[in-house]
PDB file of N, CA and C in Angstrom:
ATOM      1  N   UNK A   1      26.876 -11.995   4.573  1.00  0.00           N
ATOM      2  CA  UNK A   1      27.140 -11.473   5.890  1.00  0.00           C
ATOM      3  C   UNK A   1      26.119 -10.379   6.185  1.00  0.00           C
ATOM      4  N   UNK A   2      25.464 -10.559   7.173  1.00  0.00           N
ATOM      5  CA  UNK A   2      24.888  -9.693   7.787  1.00  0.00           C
ATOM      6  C   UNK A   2      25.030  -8.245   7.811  1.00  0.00           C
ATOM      7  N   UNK A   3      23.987  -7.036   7.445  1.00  0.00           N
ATOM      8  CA  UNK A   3      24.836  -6.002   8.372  1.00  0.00           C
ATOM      9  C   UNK A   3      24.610  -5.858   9.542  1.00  0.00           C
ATOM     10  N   UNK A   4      25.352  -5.031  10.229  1.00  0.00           N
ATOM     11  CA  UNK A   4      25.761  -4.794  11.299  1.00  0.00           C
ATOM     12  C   UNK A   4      24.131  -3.457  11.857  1.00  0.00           C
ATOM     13  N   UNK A   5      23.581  -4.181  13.240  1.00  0.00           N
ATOM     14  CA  UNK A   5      22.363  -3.680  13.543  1.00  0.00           C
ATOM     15  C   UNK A   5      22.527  -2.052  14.501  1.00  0.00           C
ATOM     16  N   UNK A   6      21.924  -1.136  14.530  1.00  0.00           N
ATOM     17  CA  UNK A   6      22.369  -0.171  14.844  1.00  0.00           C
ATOM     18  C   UNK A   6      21.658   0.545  16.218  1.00  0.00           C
ATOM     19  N   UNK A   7      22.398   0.238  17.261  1.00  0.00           N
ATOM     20  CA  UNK A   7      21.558   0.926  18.507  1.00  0.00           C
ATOM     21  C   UNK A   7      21.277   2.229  18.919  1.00  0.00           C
ATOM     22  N   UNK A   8      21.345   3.033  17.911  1.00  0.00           N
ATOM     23  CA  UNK A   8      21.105   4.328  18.004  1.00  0.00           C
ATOM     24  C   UNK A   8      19.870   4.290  18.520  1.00  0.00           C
ATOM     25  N   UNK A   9      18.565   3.580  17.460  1.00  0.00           N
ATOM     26  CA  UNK A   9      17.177   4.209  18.000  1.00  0.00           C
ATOM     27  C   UNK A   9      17.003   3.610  19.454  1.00  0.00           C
ATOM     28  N   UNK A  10      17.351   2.909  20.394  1.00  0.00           N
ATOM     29  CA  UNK A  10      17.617   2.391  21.527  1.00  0.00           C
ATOM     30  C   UNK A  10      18.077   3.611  22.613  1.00  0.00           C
ATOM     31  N   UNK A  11      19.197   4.412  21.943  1.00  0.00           N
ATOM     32  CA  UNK A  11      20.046   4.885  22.798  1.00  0.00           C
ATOM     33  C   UNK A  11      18.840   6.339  22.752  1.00  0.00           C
ATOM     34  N   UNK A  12      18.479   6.350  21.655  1.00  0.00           N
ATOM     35  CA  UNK A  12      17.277   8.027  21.316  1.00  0.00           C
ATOM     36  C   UNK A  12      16.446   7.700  22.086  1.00  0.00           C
ATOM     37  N   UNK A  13      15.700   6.999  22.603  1.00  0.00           N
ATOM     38  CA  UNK A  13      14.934   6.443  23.052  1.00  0.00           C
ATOM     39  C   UNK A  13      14.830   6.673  24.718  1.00  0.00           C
ATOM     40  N   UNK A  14      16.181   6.006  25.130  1.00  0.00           N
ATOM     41  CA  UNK A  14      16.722   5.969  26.528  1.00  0.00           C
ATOM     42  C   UNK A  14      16.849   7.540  27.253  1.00  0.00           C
ATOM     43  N   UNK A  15      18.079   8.047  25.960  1.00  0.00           N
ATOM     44  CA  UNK A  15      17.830   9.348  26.476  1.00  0.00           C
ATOM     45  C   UNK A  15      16.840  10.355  26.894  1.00  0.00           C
ATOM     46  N   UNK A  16      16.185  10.466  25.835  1.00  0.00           N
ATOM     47  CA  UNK A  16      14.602  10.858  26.299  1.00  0.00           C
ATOM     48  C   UNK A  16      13.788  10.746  27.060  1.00  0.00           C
ATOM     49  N   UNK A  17      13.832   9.452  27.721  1.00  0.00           N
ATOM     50  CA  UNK A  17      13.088   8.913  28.775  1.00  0.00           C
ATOM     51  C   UNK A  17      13.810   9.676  30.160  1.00  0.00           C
ATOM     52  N   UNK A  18      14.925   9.375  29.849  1.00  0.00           N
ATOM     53  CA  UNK A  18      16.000  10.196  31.290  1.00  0.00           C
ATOM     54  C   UNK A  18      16.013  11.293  31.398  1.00  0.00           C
ATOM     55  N   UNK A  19      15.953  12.311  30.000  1.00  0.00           N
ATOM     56  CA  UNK A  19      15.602  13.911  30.021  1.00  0.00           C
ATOM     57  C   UNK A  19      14.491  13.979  30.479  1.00  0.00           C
ATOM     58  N   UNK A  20      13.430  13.157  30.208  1.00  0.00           N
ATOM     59  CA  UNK A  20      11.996  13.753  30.555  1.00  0.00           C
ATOM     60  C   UNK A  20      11.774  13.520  31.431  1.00  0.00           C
ATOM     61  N   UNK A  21      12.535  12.479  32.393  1.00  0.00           N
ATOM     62  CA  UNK A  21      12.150  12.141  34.176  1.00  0.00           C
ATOM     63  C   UNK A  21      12.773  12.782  34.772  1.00  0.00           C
ATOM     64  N   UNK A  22      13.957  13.454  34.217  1.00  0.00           N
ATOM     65  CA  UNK A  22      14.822  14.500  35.002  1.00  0.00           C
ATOM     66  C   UNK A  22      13.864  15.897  34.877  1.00  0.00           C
ATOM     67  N   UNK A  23      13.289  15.924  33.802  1.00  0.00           N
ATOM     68  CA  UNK A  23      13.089  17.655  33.615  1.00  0.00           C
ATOM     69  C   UNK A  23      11.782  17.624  34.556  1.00  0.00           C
ATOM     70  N   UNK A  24      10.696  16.482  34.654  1.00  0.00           N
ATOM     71  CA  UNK A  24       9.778  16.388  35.946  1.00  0.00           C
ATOM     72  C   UNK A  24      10.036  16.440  37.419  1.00  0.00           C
ATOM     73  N   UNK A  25      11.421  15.398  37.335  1.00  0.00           N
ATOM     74  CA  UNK A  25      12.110  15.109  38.619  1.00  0.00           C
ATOM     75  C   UNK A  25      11.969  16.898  39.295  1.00  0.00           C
ATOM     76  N   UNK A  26      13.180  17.675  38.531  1.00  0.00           N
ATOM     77  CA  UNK A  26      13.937  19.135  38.848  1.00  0.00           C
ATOM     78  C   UNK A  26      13.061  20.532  38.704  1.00  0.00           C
ATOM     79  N   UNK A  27      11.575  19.984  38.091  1.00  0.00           N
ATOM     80  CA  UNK A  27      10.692  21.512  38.035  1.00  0.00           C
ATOM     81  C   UNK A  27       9.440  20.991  39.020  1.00  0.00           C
ATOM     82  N   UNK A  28       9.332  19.722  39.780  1.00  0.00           N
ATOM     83  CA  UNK A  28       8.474  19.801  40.743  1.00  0.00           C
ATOM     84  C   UNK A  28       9.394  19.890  42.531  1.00  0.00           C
ATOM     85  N   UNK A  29      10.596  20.359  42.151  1.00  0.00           N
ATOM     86  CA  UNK A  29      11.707  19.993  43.040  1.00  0.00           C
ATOM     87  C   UNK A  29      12.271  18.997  43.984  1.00  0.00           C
ATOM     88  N   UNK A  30      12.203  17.722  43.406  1.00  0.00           N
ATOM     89  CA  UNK A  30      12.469  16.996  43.732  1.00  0.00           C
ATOM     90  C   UNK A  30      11.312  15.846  44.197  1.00  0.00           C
ATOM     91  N   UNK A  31      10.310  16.253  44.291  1.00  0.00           N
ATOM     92  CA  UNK A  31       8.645  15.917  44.651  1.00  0.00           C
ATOM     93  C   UNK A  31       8.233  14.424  43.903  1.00  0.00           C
ATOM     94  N   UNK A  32       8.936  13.215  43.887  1.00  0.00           N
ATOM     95  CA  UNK A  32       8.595  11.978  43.038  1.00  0.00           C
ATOM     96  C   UNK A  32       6.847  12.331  42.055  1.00  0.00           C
ATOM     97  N   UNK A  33       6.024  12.646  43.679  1.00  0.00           N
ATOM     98  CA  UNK A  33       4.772  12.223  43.980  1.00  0.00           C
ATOM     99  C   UNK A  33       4.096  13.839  43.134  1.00  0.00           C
ATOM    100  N   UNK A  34       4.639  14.784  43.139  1.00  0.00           N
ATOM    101  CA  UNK A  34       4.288  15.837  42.442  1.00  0.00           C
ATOM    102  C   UNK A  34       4.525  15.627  40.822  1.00  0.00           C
ATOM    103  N   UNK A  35       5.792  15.205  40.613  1.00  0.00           N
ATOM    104  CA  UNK A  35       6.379  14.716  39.436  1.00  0.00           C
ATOM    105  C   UNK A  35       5.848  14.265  38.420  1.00  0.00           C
ATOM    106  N   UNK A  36       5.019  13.034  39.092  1.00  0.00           N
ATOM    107  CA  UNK A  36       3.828  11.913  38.869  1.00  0.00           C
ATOM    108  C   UNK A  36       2.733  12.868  38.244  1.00  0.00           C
ATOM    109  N   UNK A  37       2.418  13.640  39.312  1.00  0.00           N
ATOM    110  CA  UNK A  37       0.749  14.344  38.866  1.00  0.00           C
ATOM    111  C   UNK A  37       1.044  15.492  37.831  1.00  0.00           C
ATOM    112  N   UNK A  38       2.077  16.081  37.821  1.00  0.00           N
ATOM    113  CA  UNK A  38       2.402  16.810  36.655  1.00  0.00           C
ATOM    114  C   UNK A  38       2.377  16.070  35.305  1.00  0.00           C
ATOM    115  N   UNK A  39       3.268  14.816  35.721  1.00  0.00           N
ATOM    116  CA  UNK A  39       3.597  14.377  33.894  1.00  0.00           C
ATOM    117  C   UNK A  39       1.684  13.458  33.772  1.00  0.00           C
ATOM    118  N   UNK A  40       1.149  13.574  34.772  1.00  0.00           N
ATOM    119  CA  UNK A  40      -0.429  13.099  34.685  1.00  0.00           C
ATOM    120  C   UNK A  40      -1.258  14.059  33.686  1.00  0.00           C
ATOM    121  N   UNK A  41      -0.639  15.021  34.084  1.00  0.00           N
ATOM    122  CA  UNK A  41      -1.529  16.330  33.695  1.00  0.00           C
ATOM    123  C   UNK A  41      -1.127  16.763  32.460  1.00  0.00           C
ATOM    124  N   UNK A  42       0.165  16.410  32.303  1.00  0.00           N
ATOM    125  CA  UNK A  42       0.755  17.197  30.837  1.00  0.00           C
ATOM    126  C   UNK A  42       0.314  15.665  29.769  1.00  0.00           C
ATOM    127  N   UNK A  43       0.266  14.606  29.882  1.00  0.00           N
ATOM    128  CA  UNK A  43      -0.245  13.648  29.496  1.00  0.00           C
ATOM    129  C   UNK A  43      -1.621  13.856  28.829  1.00  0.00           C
ATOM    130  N   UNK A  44      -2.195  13.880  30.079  1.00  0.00           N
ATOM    131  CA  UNK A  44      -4.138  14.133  29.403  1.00  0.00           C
ATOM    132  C   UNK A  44      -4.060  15.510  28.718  1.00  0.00           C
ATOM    133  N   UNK A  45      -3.329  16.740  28.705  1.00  0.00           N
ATOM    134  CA  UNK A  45      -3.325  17.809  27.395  1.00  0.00           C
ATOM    135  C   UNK A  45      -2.954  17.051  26.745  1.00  0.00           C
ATOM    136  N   UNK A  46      -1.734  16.520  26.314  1.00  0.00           N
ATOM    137  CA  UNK A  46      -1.312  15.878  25.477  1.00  0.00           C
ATOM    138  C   UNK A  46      -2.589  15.529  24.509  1.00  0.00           C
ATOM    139  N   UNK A  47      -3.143  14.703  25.097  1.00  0.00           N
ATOM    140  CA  UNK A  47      -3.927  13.272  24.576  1.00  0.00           C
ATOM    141  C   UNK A  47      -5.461  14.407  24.489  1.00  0.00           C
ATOM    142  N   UNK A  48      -5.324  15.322  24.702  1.00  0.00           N
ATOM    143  CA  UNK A  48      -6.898  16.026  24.437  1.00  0.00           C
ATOM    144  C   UNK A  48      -6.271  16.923  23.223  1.00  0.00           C
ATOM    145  N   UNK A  49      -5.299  17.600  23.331  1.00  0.00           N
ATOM    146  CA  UNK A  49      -4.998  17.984  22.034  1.00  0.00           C
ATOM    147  C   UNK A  49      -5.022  17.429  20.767  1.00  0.00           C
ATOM    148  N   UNK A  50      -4.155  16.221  21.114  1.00  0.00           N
ATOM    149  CA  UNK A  50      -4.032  15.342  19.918  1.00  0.00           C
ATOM    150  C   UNK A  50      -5.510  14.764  19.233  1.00  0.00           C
ATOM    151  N   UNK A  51      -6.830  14.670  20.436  1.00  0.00           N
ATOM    152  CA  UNK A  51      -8.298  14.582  19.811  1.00  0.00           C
ATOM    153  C   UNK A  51      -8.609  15.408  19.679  1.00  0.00           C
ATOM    154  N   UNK A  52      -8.709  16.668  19.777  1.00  0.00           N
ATOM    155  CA  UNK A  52      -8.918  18.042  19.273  1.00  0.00           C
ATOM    156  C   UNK A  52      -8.481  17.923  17.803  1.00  0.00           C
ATOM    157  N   UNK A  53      -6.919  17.917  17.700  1.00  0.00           N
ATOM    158  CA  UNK A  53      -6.140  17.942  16.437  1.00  0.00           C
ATOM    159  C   UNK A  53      -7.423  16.569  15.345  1.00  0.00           C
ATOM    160  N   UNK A  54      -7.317  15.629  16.228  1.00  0.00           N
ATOM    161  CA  UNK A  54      -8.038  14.497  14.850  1.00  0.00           C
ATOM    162  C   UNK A  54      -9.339  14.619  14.901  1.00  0.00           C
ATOM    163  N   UNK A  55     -10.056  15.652  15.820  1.00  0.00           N
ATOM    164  CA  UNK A  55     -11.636  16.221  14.870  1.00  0.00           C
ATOM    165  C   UNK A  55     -11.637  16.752  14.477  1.00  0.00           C
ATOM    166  N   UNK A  56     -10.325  17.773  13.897  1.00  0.00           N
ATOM    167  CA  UNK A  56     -10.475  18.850  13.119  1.00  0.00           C
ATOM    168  C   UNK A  56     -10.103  18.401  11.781  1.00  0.00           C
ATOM    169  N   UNK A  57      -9.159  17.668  11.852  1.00  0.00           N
ATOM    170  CA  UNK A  57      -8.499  16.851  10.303  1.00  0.00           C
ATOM    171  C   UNK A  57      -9.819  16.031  10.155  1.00  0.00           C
ATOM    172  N   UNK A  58     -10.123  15.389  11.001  1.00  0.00           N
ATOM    173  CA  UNK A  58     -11.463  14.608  10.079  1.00  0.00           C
ATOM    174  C   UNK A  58     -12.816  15.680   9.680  1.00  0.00           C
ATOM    175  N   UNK A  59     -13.074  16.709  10.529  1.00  0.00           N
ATOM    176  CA  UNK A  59     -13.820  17.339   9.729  1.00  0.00           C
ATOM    177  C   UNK A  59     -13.656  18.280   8.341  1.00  0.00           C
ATOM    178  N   UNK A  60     -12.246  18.098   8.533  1.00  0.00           N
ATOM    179  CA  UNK A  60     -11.400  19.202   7.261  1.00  0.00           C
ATOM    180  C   UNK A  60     -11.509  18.139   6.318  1.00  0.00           C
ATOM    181  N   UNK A  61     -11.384  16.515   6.429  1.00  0.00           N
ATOM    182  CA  UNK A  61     -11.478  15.682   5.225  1.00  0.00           C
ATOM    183  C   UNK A  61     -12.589  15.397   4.703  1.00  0.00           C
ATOM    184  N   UNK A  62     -13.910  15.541   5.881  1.00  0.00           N
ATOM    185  CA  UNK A  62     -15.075  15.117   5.127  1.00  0.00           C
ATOM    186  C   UNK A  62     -15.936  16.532   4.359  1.00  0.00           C
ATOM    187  N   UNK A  63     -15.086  17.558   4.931  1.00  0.00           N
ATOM    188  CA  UNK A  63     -15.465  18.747   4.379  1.00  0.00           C
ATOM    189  C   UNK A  63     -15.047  18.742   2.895  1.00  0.00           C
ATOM    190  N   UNK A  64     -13.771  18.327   2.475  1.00  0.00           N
ATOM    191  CA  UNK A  64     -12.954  17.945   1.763  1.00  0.00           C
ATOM    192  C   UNK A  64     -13.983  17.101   0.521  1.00  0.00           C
ATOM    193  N   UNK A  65     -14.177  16.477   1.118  1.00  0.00           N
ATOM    194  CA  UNK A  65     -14.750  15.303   0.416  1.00  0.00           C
ATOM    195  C   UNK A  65     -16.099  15.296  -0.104  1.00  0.00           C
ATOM    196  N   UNK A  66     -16.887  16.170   0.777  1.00  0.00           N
ATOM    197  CA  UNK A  66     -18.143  16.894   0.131  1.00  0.00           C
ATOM    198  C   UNK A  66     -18.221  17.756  -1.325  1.00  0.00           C
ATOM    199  N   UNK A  67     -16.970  18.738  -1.261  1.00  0.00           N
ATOM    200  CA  UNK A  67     -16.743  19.786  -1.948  1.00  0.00           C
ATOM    201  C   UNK A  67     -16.375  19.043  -2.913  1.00  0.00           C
ATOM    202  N   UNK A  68     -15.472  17.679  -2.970  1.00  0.00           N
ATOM    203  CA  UNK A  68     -15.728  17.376  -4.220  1.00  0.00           C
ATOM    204  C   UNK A  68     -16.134  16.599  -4.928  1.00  0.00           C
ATOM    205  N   UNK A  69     -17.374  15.506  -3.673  1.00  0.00           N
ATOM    206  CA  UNK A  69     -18.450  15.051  -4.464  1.00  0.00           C
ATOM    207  C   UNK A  69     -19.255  16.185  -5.602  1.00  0.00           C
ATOM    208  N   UNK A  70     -19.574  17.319  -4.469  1.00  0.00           N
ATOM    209  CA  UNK A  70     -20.141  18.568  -5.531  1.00  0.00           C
ATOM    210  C   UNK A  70     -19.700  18.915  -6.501  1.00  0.00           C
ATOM    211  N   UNK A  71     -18.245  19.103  -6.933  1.00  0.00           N
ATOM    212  CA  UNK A  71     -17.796  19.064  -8.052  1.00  0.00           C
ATOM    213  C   UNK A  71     -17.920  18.651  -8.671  1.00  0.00           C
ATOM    214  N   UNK A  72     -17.726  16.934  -8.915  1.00  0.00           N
ATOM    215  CA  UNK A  72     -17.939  15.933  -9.400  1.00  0.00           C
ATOM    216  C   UNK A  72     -19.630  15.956 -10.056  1.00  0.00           C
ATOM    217  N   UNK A  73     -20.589  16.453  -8.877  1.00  0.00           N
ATOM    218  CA  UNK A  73     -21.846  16.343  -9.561  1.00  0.00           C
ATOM    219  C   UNK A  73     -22.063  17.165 -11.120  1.00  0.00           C
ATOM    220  N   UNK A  74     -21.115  19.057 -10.231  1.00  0.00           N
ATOM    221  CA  UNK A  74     -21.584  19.977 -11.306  1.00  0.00           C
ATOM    222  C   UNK A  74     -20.400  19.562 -12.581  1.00  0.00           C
ATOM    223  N   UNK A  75     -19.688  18.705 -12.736  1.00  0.00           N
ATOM    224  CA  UNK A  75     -18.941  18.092 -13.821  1.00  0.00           C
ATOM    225  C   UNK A  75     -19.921  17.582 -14.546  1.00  0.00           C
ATOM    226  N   UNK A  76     -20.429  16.348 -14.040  1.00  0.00           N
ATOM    227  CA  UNK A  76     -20.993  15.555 -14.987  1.00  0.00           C
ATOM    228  C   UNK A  76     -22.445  15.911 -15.499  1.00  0.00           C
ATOM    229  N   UNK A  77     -22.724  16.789 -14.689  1.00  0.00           N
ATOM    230  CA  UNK A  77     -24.310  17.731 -15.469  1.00  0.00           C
ATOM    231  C   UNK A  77     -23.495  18.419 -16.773  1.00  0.00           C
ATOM    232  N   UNK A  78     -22.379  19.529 -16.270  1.00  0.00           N
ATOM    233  CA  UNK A  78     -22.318  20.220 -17.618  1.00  0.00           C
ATOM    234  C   UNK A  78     -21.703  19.004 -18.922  1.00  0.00           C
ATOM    235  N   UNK A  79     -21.200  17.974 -18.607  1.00  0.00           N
ATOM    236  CA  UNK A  79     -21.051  17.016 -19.633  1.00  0.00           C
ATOM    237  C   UNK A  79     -22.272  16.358 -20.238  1.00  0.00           C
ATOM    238  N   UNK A  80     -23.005  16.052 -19.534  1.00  0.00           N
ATOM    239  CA  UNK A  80     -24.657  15.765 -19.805  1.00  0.00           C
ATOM    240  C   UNK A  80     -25.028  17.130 -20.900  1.00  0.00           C
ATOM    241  N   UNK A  81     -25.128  18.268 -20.175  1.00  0.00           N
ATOM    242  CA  UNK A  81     -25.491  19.372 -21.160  1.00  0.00           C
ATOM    243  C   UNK A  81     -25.064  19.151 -22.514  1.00  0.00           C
ATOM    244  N   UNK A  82     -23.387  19.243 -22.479  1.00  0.00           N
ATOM    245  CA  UNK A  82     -22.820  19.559 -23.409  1.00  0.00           C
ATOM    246  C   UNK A  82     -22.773  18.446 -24.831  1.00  0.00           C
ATOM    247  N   UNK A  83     -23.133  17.043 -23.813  1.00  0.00           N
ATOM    248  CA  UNK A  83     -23.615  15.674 -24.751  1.00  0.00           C
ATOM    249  C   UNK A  83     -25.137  16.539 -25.218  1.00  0.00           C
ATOM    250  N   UNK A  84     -25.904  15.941 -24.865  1.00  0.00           N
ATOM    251  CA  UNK A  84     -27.029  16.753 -25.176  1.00  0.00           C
ATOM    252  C   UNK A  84     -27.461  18.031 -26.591  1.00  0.00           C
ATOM    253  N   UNK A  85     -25.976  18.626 -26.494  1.00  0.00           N
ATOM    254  CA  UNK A  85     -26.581  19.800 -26.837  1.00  0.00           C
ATOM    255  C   UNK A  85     -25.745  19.195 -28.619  1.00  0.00           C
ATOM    256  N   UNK A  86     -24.674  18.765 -28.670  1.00  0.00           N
ATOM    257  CA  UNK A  86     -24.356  17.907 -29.409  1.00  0.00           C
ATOM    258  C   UNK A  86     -24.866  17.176 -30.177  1.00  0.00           C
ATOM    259  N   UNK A  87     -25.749  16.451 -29.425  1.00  0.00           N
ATOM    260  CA  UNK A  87     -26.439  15.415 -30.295  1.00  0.00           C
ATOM    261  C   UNK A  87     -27.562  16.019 -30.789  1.00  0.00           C
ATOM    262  N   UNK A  88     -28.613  17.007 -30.342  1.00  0.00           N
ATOM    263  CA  UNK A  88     -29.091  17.686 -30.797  1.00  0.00           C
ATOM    264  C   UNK A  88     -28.454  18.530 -32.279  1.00  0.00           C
ATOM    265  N   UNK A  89     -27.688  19.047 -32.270  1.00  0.00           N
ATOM    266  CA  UNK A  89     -26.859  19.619 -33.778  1.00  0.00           C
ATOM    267  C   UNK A  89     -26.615  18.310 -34.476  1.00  0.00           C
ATOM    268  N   UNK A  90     -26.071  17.735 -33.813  1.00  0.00           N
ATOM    269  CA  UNK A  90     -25.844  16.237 -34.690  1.00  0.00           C
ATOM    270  C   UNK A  90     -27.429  15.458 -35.712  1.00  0.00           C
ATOM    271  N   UNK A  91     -28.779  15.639 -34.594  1.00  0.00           N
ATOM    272  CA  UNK A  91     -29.718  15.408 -35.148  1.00  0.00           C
ATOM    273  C   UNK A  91     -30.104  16.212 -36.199  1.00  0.00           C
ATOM    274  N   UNK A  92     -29.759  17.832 -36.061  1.00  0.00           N
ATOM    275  CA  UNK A  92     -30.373  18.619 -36.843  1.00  0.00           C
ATOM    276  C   UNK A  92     -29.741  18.438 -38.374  1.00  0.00           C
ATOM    277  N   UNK A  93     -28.430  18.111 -38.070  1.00  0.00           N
ATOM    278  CA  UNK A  93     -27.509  17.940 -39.402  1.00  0.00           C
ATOM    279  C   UNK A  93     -28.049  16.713 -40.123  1.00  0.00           C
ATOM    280  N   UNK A  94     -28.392  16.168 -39.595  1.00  0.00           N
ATOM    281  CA  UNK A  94     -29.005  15.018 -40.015  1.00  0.00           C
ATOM    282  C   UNK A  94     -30.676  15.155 -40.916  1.00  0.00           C
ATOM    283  N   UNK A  95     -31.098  15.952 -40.015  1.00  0.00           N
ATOM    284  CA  UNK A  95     -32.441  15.970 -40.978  1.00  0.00           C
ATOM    285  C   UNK A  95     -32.373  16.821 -41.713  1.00  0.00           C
ATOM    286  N   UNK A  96     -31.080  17.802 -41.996  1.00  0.00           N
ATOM    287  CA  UNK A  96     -31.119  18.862 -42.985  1.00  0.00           C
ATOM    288  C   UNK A  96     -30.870  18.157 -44.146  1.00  0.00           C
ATOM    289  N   UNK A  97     -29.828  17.331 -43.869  1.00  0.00           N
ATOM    290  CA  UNK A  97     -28.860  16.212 -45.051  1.00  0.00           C
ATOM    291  C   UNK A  97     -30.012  15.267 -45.714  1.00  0.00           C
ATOM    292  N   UNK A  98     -31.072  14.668 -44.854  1.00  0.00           N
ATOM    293  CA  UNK A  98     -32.217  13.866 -44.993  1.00  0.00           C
ATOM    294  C   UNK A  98     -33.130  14.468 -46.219  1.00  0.00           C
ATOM    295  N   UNK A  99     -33.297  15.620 -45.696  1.00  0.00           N
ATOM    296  CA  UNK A  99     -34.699  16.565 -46.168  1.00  0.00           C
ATOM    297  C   UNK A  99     -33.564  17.186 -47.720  1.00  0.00           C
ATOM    298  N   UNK A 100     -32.332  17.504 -47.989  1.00  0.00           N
ATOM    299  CA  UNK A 100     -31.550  17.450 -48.894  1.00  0.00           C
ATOM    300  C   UNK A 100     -31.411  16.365 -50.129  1.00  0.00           C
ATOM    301  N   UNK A 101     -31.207  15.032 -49.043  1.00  0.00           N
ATOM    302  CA  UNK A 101     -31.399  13.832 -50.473  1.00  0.00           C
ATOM    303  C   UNK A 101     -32.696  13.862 -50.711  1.00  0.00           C
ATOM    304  N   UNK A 102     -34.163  14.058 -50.127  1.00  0.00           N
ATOM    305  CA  UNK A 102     -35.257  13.780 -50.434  1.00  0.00           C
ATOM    306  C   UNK A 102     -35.469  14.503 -51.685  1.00  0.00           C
ATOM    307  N   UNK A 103     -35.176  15.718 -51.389  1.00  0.00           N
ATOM    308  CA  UNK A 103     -35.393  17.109 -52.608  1.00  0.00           C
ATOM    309  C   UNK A 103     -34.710  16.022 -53.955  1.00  0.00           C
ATOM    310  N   UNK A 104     -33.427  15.992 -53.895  1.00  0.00           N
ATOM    311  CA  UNK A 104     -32.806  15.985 -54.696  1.00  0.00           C
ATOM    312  C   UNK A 104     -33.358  14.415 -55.652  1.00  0.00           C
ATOM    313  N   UNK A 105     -33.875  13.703 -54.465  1.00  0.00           N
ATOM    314  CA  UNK A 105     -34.579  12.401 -55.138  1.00  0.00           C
ATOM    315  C   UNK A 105     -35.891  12.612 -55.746  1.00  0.00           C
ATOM    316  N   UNK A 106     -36.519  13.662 -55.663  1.00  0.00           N
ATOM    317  CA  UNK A 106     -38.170  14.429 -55.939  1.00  0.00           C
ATOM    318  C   UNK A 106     -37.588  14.952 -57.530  1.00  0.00           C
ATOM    319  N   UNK A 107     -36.888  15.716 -57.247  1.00  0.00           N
ATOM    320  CA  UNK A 107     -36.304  16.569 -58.809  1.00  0.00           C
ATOM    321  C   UNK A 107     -35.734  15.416 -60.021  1.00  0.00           C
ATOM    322  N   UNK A 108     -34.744  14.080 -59.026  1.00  0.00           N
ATOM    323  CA  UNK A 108     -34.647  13.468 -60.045  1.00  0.00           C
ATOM    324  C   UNK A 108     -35.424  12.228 -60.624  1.00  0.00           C
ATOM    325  N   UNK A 109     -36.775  12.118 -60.057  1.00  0.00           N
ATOM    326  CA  UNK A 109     -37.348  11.333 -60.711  1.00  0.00           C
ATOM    327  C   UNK A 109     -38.300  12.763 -62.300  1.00  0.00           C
ATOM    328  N   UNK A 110     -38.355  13.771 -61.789  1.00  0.00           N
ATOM    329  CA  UNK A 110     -39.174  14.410 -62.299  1.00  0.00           C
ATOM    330  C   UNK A 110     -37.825  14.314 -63.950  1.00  0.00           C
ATOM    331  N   UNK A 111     -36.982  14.093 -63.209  1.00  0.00           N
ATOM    332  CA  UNK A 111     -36.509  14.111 -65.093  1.00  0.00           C
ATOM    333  C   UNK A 111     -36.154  13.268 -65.706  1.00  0.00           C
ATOM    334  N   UNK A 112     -36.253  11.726 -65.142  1.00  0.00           N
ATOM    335  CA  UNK A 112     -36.649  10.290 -66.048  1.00  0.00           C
ATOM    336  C   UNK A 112     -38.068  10.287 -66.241  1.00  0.00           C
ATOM    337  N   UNK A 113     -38.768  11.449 -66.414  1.00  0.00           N
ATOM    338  CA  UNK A 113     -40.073  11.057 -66.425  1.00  0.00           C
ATOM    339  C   UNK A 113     -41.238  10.626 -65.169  1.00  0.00           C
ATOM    340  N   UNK A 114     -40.659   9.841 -64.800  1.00  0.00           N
ATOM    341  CA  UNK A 114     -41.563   9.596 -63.603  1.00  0.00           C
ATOM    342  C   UNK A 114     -41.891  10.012 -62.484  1.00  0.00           C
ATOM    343  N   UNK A 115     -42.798  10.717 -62.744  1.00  0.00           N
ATOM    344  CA  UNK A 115     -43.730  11.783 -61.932  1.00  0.00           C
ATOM    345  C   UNK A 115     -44.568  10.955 -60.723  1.00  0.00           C
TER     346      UNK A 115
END
């Protein structure tokens, strides 16, 4: 069984429409034709605000979005560095350990004899 569908957003709807033709109707005094050019006028603010409002959010997002491409850049440099600086110690450990067995392979031929 179905549920049961609900005409509220219908009735929110209606009302609103009747408040807002009344509240034009009763502050241009009665004036249909005044009524008209008022809710004309409060319309286009409307609709210039609301593009006002969405160049500012879009410049706040691409502003947004810059700041953290830049981030993103100065991230992956200091990870670059910090690889870098790593593998460098990593190399050095390496040729210390290198230049260590060499010694130690120099000394032990010198004491089977073979020079």
């Amino acid at each position: 069984m179905a549920g049961r569908k609900s005409n509220l957003p219908l009735l929110i709807g209606a009302a609103t429409a009747i408040g807002g033709g009344y509240y034009y109707y009763t502050t241009t005094g009665g004036d249909l034709s005044a009524a008209q050019a008022r809710f004309d006028k409060d319309t286009a603010s409307a609709r210039e605000h609301a593009q006002a409002t969405y160049e500012s959010a879009k410049a706040s997002a691409a502003s947004a979005a810059d700041l953290g491409k830049h981030k993103l850049e100065e991230a992956q440099a200091k990870i670059e560095a910090e690889r870098k600086k790593a593998q460098n110690e990593i190399q050095h450990k390496i040729d210390e350990a290198d230049k260590k067995i060499q010694d130690q392979a120099s000394k032990a031929k010198g004491w089977f004899g073979r020079s």
